[in-house]
N, C-alpha and C. Protein backbone atom coordinates (compact mmCIF):
# COMPACT_ATOMS: atom_id res chain seq x y z
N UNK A 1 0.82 -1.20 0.00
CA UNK A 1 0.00 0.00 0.00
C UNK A 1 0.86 1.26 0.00
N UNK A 2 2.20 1.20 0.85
CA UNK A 2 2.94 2.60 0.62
C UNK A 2 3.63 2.59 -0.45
N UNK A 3 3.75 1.30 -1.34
CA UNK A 3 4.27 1.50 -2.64
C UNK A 3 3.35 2.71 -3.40
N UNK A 4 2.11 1.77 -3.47
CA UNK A 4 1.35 2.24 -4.09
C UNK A 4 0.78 4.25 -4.34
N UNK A 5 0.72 4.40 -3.12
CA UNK A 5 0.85 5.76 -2.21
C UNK A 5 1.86 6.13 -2.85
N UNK A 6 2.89 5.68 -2.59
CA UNK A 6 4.23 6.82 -3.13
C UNK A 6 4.03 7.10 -4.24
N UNK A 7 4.03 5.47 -5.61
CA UNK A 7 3.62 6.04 -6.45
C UNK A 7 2.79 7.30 -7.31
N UNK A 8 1.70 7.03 -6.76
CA UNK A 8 0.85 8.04 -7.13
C UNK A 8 0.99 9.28 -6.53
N UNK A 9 1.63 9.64 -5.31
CA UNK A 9 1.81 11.15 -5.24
C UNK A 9 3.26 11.47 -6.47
N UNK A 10 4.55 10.72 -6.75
CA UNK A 10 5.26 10.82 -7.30
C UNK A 10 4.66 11.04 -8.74
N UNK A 11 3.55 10.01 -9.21
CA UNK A 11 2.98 10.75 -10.46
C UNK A 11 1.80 11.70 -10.47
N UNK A 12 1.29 12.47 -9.48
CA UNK A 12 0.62 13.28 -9.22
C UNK A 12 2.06 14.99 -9.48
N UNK A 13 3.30 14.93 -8.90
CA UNK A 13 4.02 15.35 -8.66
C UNK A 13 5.02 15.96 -9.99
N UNK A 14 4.79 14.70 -10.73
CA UNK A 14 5.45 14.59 -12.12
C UNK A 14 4.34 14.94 -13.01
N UNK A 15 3.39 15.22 -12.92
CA UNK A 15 2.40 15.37 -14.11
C UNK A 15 1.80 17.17 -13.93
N UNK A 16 2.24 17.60 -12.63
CA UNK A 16 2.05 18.97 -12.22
C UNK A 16 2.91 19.89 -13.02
N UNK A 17 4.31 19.21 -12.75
CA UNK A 17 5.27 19.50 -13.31
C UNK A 17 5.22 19.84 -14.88
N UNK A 18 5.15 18.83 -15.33
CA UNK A 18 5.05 18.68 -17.08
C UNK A 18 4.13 19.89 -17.54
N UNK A 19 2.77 19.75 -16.91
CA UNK A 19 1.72 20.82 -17.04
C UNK A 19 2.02 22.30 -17.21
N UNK A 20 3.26 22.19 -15.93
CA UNK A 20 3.07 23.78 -15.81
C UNK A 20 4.71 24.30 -17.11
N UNK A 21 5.41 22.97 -17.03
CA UNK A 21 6.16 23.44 -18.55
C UNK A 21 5.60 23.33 -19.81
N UNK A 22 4.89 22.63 -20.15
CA UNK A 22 4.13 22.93 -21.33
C UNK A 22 3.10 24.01 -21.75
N UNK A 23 2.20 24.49 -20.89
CA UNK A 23 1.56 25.64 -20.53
C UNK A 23 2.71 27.15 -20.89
N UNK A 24 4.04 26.85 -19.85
CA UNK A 24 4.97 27.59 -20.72
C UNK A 24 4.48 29.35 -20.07
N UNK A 25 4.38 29.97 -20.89
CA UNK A 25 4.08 31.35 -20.48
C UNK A 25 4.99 32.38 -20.23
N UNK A 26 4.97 33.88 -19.83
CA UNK A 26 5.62 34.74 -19.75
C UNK A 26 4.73 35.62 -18.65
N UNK A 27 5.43 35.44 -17.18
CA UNK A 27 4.33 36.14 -16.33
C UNK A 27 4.87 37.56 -16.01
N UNK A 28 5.91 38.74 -17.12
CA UNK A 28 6.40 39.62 -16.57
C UNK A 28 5.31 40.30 -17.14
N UNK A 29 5.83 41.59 -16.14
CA UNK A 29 4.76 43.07 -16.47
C UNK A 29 6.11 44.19 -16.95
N UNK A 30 4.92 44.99 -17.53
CA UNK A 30 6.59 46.11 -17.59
C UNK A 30 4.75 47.59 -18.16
N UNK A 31 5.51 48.36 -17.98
CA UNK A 31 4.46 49.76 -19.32
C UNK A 31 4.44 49.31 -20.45
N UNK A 32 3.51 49.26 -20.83
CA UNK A 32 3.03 49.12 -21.95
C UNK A 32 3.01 47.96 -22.94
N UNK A 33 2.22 46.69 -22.24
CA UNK A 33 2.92 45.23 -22.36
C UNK A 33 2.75 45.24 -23.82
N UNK A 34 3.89 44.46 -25.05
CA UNK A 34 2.95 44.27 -26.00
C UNK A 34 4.09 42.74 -26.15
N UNK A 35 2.92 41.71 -26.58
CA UNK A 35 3.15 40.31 -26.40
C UNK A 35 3.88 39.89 -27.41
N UNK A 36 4.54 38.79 -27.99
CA UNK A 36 5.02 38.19 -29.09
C UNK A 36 4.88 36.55 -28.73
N UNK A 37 4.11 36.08 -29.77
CA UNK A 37 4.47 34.56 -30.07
C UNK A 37 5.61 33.83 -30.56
N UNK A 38 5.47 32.80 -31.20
CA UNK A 38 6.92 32.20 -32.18
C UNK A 38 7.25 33.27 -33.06
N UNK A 39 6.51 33.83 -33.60
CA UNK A 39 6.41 34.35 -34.74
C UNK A 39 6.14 35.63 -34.95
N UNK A 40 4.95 36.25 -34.33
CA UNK A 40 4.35 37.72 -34.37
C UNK A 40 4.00 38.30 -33.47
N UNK A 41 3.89 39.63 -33.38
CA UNK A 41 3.35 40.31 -32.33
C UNK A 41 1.90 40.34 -32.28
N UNK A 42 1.46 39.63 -31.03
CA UNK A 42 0.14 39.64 -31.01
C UNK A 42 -0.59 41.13 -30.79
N UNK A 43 -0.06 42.14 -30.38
CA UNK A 43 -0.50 43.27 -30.64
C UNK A 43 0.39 43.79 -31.73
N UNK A 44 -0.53 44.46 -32.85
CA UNK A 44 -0.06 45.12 -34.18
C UNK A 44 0.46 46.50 -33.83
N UNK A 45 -0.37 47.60 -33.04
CA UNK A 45 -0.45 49.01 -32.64
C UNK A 45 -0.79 48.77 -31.29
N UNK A 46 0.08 50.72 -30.98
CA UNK A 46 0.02 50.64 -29.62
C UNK A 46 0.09 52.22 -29.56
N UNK A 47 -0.79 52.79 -28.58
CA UNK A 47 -0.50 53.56 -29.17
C UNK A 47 -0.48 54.35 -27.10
N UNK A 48 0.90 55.11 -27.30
CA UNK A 48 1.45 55.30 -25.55
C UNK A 48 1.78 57.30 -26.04
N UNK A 49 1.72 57.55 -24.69
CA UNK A 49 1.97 58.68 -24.30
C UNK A 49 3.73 59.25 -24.56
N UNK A 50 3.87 60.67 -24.82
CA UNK A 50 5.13 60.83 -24.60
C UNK A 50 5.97 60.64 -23.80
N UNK A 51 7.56 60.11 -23.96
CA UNK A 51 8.28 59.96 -22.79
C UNK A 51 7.97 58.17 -21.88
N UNK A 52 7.10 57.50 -22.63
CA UNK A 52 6.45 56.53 -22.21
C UNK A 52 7.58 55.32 -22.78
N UNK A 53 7.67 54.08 -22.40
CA UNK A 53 8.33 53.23 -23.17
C UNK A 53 7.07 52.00 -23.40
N UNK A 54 7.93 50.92 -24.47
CA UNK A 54 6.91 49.10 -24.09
C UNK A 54 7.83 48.20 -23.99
N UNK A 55 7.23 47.71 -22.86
CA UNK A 55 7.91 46.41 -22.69
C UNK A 55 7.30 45.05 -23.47
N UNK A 56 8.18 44.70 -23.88
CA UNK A 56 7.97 43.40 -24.72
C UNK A 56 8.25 42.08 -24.24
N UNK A 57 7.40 41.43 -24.41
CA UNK A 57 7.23 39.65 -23.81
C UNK A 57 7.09 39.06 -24.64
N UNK A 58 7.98 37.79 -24.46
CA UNK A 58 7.88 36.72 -25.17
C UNK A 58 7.11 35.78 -24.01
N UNK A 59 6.24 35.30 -25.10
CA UNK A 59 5.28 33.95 -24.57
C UNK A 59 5.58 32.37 -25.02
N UNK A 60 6.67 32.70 -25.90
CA UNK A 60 7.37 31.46 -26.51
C UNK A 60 8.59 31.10 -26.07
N UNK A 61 8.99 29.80 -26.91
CA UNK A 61 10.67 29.79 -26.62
C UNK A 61 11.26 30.34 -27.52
N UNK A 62 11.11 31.05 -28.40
CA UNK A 62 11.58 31.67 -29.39
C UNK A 62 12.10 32.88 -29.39
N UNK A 63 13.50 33.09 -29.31
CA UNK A 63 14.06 34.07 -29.22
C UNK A 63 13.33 35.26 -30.77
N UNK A 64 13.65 36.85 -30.10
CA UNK A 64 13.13 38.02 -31.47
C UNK A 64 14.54 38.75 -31.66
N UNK A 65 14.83 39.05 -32.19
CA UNK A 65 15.79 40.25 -32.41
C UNK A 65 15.16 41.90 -33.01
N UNK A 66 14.74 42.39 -31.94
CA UNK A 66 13.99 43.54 -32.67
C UNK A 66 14.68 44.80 -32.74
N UNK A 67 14.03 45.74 -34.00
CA UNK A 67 15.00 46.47 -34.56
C UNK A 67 13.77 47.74 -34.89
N UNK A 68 14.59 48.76 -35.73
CA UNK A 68 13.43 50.13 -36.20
C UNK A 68 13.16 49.59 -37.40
N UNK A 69 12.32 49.68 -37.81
CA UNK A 69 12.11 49.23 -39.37
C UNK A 69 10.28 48.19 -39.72
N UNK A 70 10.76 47.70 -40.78
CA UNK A 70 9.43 46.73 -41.04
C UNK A 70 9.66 45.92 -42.34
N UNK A 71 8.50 44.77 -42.52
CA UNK A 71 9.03 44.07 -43.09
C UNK A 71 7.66 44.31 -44.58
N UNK A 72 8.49 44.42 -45.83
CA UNK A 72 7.51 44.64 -46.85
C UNK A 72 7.35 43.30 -47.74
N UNK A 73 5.88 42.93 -47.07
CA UNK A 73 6.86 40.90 -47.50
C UNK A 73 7.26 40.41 -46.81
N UNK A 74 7.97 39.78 -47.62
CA UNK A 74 9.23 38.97 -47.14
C UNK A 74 10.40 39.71 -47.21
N UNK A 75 10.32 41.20 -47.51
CA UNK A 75 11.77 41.80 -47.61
C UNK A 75 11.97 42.93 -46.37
N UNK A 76 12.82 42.49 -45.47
CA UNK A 76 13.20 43.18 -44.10
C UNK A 76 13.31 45.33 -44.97
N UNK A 77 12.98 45.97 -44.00
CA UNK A 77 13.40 47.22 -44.19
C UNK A 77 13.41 47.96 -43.64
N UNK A 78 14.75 47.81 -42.91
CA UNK A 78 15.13 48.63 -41.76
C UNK A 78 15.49 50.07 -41.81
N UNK A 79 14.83 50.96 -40.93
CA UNK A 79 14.89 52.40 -41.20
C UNK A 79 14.51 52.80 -39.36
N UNK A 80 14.69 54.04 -39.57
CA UNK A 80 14.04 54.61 -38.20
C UNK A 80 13.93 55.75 -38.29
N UNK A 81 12.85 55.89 -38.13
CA UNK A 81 12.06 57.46 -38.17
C UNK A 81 12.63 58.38 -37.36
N UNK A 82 12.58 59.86 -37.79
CA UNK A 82 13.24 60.89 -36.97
C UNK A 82 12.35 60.66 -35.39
N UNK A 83 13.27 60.65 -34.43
CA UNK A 83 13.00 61.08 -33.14
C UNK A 83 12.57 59.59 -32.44
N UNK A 84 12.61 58.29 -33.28
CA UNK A 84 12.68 57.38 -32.68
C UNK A 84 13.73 56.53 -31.84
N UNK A 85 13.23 56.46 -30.92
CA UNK A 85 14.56 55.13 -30.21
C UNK A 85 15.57 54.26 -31.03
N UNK A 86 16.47 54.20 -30.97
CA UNK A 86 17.16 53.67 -31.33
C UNK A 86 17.24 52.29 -31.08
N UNK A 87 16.90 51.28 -31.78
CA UNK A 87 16.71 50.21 -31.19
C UNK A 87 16.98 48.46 -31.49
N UNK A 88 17.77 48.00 -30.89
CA UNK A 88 17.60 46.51 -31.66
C UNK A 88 18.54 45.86 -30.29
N UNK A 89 17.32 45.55 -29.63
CA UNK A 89 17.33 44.16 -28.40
C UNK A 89 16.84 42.79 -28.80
N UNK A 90 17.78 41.91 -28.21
CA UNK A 90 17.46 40.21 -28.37
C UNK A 90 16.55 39.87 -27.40
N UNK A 91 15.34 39.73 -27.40
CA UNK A 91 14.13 39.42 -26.28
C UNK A 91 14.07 37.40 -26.75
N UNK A 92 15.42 36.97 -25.99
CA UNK A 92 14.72 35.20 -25.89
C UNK A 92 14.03 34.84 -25.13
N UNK A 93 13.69 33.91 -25.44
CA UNK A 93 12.28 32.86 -25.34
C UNK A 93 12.02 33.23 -23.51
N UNK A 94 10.86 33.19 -23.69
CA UNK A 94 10.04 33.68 -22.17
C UNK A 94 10.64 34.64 -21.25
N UNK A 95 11.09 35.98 -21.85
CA UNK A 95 11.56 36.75 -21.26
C UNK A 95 11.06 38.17 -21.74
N UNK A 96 11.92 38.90 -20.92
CA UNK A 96 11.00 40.49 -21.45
C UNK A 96 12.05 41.18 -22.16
N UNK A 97 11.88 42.72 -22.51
CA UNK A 97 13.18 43.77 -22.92
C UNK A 97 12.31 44.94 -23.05
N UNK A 98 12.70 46.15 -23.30
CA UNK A 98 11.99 47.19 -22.87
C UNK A 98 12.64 48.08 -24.52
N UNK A 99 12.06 49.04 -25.00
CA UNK A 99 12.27 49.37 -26.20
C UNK A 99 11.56 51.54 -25.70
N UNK A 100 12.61 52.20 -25.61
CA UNK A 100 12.26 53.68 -25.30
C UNK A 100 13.12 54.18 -24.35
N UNK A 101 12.42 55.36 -23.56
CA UNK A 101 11.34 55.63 -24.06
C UNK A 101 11.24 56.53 -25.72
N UNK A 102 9.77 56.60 -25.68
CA UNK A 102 9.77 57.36 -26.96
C UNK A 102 9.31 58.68 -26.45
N UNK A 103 10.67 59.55 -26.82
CA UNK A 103 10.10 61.24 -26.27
C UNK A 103 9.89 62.20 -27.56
N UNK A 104 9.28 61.91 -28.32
CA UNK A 104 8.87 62.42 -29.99
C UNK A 104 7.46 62.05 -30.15
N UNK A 105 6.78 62.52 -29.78
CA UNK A 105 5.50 62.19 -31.01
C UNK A 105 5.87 62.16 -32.59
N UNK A 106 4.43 61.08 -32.53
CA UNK A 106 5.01 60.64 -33.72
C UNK A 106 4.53 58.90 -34.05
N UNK A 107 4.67 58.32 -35.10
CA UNK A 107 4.19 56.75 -35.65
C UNK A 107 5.44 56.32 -35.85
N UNK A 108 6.13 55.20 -35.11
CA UNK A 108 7.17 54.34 -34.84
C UNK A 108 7.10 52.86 -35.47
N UNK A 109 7.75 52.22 -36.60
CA UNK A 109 7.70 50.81 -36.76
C UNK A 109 9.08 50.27 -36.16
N UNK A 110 8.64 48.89 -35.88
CA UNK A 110 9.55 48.08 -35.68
C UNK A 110 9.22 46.71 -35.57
N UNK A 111 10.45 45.80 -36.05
CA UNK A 111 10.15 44.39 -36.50
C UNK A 111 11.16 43.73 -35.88
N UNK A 112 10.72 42.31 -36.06
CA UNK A 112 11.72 41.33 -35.36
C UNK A 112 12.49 40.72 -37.00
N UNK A 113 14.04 40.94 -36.91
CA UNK A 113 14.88 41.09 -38.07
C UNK A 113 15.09 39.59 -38.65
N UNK A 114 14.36 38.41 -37.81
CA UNK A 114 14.70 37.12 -37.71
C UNK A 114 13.16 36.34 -38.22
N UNK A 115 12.26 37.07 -38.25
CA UNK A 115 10.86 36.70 -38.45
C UNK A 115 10.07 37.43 -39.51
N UNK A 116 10.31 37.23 -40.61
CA UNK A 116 9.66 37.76 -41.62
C UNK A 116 7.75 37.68 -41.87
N UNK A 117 7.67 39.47 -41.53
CA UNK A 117 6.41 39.74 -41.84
C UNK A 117 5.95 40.03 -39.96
N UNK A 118 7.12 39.70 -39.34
CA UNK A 118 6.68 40.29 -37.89
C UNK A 118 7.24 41.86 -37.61
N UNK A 119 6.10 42.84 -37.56
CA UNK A 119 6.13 43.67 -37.45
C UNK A 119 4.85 44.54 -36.28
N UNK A 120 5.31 45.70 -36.17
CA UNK A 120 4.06 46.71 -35.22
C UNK A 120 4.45 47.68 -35.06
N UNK A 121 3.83 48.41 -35.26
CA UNK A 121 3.38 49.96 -34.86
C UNK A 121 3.42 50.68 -33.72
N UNK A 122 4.35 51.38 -33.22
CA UNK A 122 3.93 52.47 -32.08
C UNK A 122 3.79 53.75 -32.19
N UNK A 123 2.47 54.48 -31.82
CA UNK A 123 1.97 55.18 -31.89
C UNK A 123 2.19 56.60 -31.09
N UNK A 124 2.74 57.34 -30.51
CA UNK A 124 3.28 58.51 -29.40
C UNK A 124 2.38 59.67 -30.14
N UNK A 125 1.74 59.73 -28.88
CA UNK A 125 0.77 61.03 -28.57
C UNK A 125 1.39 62.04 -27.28
């Protein structure tokens, strides 16, 4: 019977486990959250106050390399608008990075240089 017992808390124990790595996730906060999957930014636009920054989360294991620019296609095109941040942080897999602030009004792109067609918009009012 205490075989048995052990067993099952040991696979009660091991199956919690597995759950909560596959589930996976990204539980940081930062101003102005804007999310990323494998692939894209689940928010397209954003649109933040002057002097404001966003913090960016990955919800994957997938490392971004993000930069000023956007992607036309499949063809990367990196640029950066007057008065934008200067910018290109490596945000890997389930982690955050922060991109600002932006003290310019003004419409800001930027893309991940590794993921074609992942791109978004920030907006400074």
């Amino acid at each position: 019977m205490k075989k048995l017992f052990g067993a099952f808390i040991f696979l009660s124990l091991f199956t919690v486990l597995i759950s909560a790595c596959a589930v996976g996730g990204n539980t940081a906060t930062g101003p102005n959250p804007v999310h990323m999957d494998s692939n894209s930014f689940t928010t397209l636009s954003i649109t933040i106050k002057k002097g404001e920054s966003i913090t960016l989360i990955s919800d994957d294991v997938q490392s971004h390399i993000i930069a000023n620019g956007t992607w036309d296609d499949s063809t990367p095109k990196p640029a950066a608008e007057p008065g934008a941040p200067k910018t290109n942080i490596t945000v890997g897999g389930f982690s955050s990075g922060k991109v600002g602030p932006f003290n310019t009004a003004g419409t800001f792109k930027l893309y991940c240089t590794i993921h074609p067609g992942m791109k978004m918009t920030v907006i400074v009012k």
